[in-house]
Protein backbone atom coordinates (compact mmCIF):
# COMPACT_ATOMS: atom_id res chain seq x y z
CA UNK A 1 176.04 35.10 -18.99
CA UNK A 2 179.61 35.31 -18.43
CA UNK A 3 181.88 37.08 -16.48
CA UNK A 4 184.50 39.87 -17.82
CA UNK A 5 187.71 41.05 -15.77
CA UNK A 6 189.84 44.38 -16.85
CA UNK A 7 192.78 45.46 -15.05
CA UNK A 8 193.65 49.82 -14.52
CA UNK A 9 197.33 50.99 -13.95
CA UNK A 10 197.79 50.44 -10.80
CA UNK A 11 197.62 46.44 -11.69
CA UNK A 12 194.22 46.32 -9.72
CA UNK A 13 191.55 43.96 -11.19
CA UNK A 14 187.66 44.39 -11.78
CA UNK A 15 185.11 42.10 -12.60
CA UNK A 16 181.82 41.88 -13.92
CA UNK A 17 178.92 40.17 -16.03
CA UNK A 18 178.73 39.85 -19.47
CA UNK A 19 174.96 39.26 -20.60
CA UNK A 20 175.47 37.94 -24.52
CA UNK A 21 172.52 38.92 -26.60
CA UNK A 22 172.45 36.33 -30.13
CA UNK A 23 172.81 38.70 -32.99
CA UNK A 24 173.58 41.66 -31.57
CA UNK A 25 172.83 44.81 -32.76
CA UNK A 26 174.83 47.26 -30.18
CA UNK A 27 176.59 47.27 -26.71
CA UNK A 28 175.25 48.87 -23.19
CA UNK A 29 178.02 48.92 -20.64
CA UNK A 30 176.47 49.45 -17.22
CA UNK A 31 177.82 50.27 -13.74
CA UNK A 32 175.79 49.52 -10.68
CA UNK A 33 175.32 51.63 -7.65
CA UNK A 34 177.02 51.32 -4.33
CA UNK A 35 175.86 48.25 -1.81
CA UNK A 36 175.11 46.15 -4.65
CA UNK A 37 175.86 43.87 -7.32
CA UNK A 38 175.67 43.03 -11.15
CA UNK A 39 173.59 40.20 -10.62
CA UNK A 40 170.75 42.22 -9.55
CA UNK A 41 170.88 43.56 -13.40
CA UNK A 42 170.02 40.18 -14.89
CA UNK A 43 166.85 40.63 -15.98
CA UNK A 44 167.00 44.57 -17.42
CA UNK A 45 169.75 43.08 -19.36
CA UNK A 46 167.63 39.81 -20.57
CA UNK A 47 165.05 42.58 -21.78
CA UNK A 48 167.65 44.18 -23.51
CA UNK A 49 169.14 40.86 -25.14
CA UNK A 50 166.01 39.98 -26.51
CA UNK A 51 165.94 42.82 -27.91
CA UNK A 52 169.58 43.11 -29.71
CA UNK A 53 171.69 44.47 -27.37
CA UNK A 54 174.70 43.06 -25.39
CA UNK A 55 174.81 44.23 -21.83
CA UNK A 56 178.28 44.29 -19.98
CA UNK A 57 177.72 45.52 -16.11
CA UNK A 58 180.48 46.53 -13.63
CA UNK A 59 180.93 45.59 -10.32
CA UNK A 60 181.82 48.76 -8.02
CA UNK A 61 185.22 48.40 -6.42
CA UNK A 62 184.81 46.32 -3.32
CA UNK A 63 181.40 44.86 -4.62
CA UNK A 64 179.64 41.90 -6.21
CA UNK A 65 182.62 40.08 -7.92
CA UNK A 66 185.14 42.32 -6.72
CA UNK A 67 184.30 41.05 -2.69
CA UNK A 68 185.51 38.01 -1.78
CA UNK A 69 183.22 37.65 0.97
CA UNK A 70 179.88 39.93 2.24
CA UNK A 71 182.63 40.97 5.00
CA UNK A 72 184.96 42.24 2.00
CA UNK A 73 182.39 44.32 1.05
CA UNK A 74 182.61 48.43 0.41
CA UNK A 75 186.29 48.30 1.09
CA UNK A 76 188.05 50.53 -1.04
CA UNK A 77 192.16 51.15 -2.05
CA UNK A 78 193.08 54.74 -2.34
CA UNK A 79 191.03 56.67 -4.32
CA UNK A 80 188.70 53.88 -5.02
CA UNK A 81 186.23 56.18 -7.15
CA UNK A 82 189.11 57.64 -9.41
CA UNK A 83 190.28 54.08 -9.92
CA UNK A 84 186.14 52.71 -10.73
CA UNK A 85 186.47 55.05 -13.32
CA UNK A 86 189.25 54.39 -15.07
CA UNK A 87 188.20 51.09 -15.15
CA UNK A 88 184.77 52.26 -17.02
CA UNK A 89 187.37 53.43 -19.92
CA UNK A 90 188.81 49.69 -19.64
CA UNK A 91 185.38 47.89 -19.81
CA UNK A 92 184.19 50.46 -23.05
CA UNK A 93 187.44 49.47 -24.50
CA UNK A 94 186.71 45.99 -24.37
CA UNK A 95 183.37 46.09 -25.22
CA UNK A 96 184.23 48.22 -28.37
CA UNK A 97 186.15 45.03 -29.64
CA UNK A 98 182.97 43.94 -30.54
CA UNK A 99 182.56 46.62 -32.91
CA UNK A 100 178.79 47.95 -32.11
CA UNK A 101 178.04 50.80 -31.31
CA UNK A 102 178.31 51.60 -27.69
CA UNK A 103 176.13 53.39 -24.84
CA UNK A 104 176.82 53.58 -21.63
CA UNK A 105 174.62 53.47 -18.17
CA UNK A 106 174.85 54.33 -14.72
CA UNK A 107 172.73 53.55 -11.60
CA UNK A 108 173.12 55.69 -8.96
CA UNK A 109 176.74 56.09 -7.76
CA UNK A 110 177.29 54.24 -11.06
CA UNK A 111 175.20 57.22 -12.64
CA UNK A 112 178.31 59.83 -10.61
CA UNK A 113 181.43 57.92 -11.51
CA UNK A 114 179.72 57.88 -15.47
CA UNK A 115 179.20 61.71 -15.01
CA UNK A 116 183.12 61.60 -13.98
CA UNK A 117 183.70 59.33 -16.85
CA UNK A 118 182.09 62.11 -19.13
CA UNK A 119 184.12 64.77 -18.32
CA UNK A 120 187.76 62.62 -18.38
CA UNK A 121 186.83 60.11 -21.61
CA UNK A 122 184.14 62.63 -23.47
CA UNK A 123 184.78 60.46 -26.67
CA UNK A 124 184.26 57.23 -24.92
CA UNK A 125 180.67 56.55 -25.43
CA UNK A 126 178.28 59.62 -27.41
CA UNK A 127 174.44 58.16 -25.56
CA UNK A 128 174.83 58.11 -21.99
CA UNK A 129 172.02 56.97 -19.38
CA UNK A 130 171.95 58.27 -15.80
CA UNK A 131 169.92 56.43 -13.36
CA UNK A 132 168.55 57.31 -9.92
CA UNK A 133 171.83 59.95 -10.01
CA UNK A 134 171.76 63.70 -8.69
CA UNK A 135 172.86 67.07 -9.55
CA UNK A 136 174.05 70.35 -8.11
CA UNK A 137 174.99 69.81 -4.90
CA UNK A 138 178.50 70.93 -4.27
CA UNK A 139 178.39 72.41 -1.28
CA UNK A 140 177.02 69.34 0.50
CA UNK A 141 179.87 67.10 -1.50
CA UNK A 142 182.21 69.43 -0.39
CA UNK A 143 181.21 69.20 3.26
CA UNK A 144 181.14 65.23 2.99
CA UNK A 145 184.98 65.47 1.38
CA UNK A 146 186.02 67.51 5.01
CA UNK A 147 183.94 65.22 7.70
CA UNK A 148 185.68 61.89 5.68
CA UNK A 149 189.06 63.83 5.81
CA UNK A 150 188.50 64.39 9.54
CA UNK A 151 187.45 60.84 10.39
CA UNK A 152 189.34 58.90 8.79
CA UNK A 153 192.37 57.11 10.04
CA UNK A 154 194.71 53.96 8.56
CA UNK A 155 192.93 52.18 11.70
CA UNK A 156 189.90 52.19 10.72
CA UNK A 157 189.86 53.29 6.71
CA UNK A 158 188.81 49.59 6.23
CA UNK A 159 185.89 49.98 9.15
CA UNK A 160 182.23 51.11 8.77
CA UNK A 161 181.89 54.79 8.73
CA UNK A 162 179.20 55.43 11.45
CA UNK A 163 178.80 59.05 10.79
CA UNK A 164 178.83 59.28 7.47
CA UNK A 165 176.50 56.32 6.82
CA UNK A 166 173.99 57.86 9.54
CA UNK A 167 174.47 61.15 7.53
CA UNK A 168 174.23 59.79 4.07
CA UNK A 169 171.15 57.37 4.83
CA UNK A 170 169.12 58.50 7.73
CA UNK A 171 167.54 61.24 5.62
CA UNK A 172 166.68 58.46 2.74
CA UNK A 173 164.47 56.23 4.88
CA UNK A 174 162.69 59.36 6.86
CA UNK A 175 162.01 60.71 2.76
CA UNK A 176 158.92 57.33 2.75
CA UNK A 177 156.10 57.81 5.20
CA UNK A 178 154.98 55.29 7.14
CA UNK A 179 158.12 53.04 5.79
CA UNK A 180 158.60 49.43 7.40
CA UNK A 181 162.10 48.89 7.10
CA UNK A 182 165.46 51.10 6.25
CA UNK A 183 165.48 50.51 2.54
CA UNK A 184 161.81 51.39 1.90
CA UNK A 185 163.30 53.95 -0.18
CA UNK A 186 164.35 51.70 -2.96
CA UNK A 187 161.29 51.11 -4.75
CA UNK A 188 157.33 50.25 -3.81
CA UNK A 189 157.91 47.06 -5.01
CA UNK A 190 158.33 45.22 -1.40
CA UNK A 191 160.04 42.14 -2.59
CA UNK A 192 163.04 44.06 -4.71
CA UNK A 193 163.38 45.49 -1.01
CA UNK A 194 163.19 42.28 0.92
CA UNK A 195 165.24 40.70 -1.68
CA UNK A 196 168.13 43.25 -1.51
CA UNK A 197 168.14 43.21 2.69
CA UNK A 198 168.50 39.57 2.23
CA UNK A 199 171.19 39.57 0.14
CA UNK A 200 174.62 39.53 1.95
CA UNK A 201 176.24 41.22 -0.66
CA UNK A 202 173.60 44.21 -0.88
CA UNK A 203 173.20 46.94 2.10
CA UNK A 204 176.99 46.37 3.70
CA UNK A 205 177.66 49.47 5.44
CA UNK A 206 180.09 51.44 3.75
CA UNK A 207 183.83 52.16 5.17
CA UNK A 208 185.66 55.29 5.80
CA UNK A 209 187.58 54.07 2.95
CA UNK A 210 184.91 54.20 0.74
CA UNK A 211 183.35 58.07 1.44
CA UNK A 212 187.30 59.00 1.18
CA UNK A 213 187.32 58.07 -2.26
CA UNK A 214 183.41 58.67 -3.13
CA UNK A 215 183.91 62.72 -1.32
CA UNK A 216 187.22 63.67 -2.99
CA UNK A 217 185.72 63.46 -6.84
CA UNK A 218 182.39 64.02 -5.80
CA UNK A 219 183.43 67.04 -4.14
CA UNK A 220 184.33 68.49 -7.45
CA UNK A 221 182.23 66.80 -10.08
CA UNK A 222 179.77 69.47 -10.61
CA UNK A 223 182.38 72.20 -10.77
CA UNK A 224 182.39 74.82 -13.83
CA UNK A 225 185.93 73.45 -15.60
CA UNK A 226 184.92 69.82 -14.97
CA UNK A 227 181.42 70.17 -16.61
CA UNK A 228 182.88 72.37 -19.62
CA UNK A 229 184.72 69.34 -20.50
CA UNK A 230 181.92 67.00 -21.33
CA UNK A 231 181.68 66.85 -25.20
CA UNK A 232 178.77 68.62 -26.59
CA UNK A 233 177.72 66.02 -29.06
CA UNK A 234 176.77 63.35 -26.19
CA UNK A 235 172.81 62.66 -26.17
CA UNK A 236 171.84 62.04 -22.57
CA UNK A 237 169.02 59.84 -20.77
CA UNK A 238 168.35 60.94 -17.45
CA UNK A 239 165.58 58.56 -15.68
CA UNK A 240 164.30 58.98 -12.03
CA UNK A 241 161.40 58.38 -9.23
CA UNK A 242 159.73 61.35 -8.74
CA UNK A 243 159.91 60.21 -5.01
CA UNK A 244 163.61 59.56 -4.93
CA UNK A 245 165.09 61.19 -2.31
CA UNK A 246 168.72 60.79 -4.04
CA UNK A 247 168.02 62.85 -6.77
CA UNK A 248 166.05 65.48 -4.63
CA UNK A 249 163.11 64.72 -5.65
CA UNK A 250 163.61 65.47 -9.01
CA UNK A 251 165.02 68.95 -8.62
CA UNK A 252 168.71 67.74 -8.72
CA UNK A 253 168.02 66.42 -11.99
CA UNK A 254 166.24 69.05 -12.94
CA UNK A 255 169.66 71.37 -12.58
CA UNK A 256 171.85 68.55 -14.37
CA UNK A 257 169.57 68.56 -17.35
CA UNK A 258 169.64 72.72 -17.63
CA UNK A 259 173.57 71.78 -17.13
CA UNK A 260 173.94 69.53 -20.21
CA UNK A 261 171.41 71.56 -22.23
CA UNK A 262 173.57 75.21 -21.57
CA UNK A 263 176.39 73.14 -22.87
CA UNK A 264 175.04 72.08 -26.02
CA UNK A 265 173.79 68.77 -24.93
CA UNK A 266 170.77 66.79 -26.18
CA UNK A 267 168.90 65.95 -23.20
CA UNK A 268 165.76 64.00 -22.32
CA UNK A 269 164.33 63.55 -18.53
CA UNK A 270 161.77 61.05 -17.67
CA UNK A 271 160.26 61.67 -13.88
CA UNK A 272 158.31 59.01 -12.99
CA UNK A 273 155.23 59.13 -10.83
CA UNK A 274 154.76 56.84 -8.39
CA UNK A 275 158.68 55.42 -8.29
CA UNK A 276 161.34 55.98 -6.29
CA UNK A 277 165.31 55.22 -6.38
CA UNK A 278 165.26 51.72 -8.58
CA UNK A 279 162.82 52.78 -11.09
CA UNK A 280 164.35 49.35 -12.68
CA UNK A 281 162.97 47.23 -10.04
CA UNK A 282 159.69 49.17 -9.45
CA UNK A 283 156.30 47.34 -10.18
CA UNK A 284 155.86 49.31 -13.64
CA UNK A 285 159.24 48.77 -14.34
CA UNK A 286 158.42 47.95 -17.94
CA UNK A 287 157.71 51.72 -18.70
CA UNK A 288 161.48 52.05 -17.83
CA UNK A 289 163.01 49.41 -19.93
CA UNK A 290 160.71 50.69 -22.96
CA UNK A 291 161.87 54.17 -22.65
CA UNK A 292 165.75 53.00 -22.43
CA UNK A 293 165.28 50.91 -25.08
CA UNK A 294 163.28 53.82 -27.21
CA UNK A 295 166.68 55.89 -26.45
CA UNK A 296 169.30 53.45 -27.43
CA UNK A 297 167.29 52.59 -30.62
CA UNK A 298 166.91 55.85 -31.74
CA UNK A 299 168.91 57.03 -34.48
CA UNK A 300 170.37 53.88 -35.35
């Protein structure tokens, strides 16, 4: 394992980790999801380099190797989800140097900014994998883009966004019943969730700087002209908990995958019982990493 750096227009670096597979056969490029890190990928992406496949992962603006310290983290520049994707397009260009063929993942917010990535780079990557990710819900993204508008300030754009954390979360840990800390949410598996609260770099609370630039694509991701421009010949992996409240349960995913299919898409949804946000880090996480790898092989 290695690390990789790319740099977007505005001259702004972004780092992540390279897991080398011996051999290899193709190329996943991977984004993680927001109050985490690349690290926490290691071993999906030893699975998958046993298996053939190199695995590049992306640290999130503000994240991982892209924080200098655990007190760096979830700070964002302007437009700090605009910029995380344009530096998707610079990772996939340097992976495709290698000259496999290419797929790319997203987890989560990583699973958004690839939708975005989609719709602005359609020839980028043709089998895409969405993880933990969400569909559908404009109105609510929409509502988010005013509150962060209305809150935020150059004083405190680099200072925890109370509101919009309590907003964005609170509804996440009441979704498990009976739940003994915040982050029950995650998974079942209790040590991925004691493992990520005691991680410095994993749960920061995120800035006003941060739902700026996460509400003002989000808040038109899902719209009509964005979604007609995702090309028609991608084949798409969508893979959820069928408890995970981020996804709706399932029916947010359900409306992305109707999405994709109207526009020509091929589409395949896995809900799985029993799991909820990380299905990567659940206990039967092996399911998971046989049904990604079922998807990349395919067709080869």
């Amino acid at each position: 394992m290695k690390e990789f750096e790319v740099t977007i227009q505005s001259g702004e670096a972004f780092k992540g980790r390279h897991y080398e597979a011996k051999g290899a056969k193709m190329t996943l490029c991977l984004i993680t999801g927001m109050c985490e890190h690349s690290l926490r990928y290691k071993d999906f992406a030893s699975f998958l380099n046993c298996k053939g496949i190199d695995v590049y992962v992306l640290d999130l603006m503000g994240q991982g190797l892209n924080a200098t310290s655990p007190e760096d983290c979830q700070k964002w520049s302007e437009h700090g989800f605009a910029k995380t994707v344009e530096a998707i397009n610079m990772m996939v260009k340097l992976a495709e140097k290698d000259g496999l063929p290419l797929a790319l993942m997203g987890h989560s917010t990583g699973s958004f900014m690839v939708q975005r990535h989609m719709q602005l780079y359609p020839s980028d990557a043709k089998k895409i994998i969405l993880c933990g990710s969400n569909g559908g819900q404009r109105a609510l993204m929409k509502a988010g883009k005013a509150i962060a508008k209305l809150t935020t300030t150059k004083k405190n754009v680099d200072k925890p966004a109370k509101l919009l954390n309590k907003l964005a979360f609170d509804s996440y840990a009441k979704a498990v019943a009976s739940a003994k800390t915040d982050f029950d949410w995650l998974s079942y598996d209790e040590k991925n969730v004691a493992d990520y609260i005691a991680d410095p770099y994993c749960g920061v609370p995120n800035t006003h700087g941060f739902w700026m630039g996460f509400f003002e694509e989000m808040a038109h991701i899902w719209d009509k002209p964005n979604m007609d421009r995702i090309s028609p010949e991608a084949e798409v992996l969508i893979i959820s908990g069928k408890e995970d409240p981020v996804g709706q349960f399932g029916s947010g995913l359900l409306w992305l995958r109707d999405q994709y299919k109207a526009r020509g898409l091929k589409v395949v949804l896995h809900l799985y019982p029993n799991m909820r946000h990380e299905v990567l880090n659940e206990e039967k996480k092996q399911e998971v990493y046989d049904d990604v790898l079922r998807f990349l092989e395919e067709g080869k």
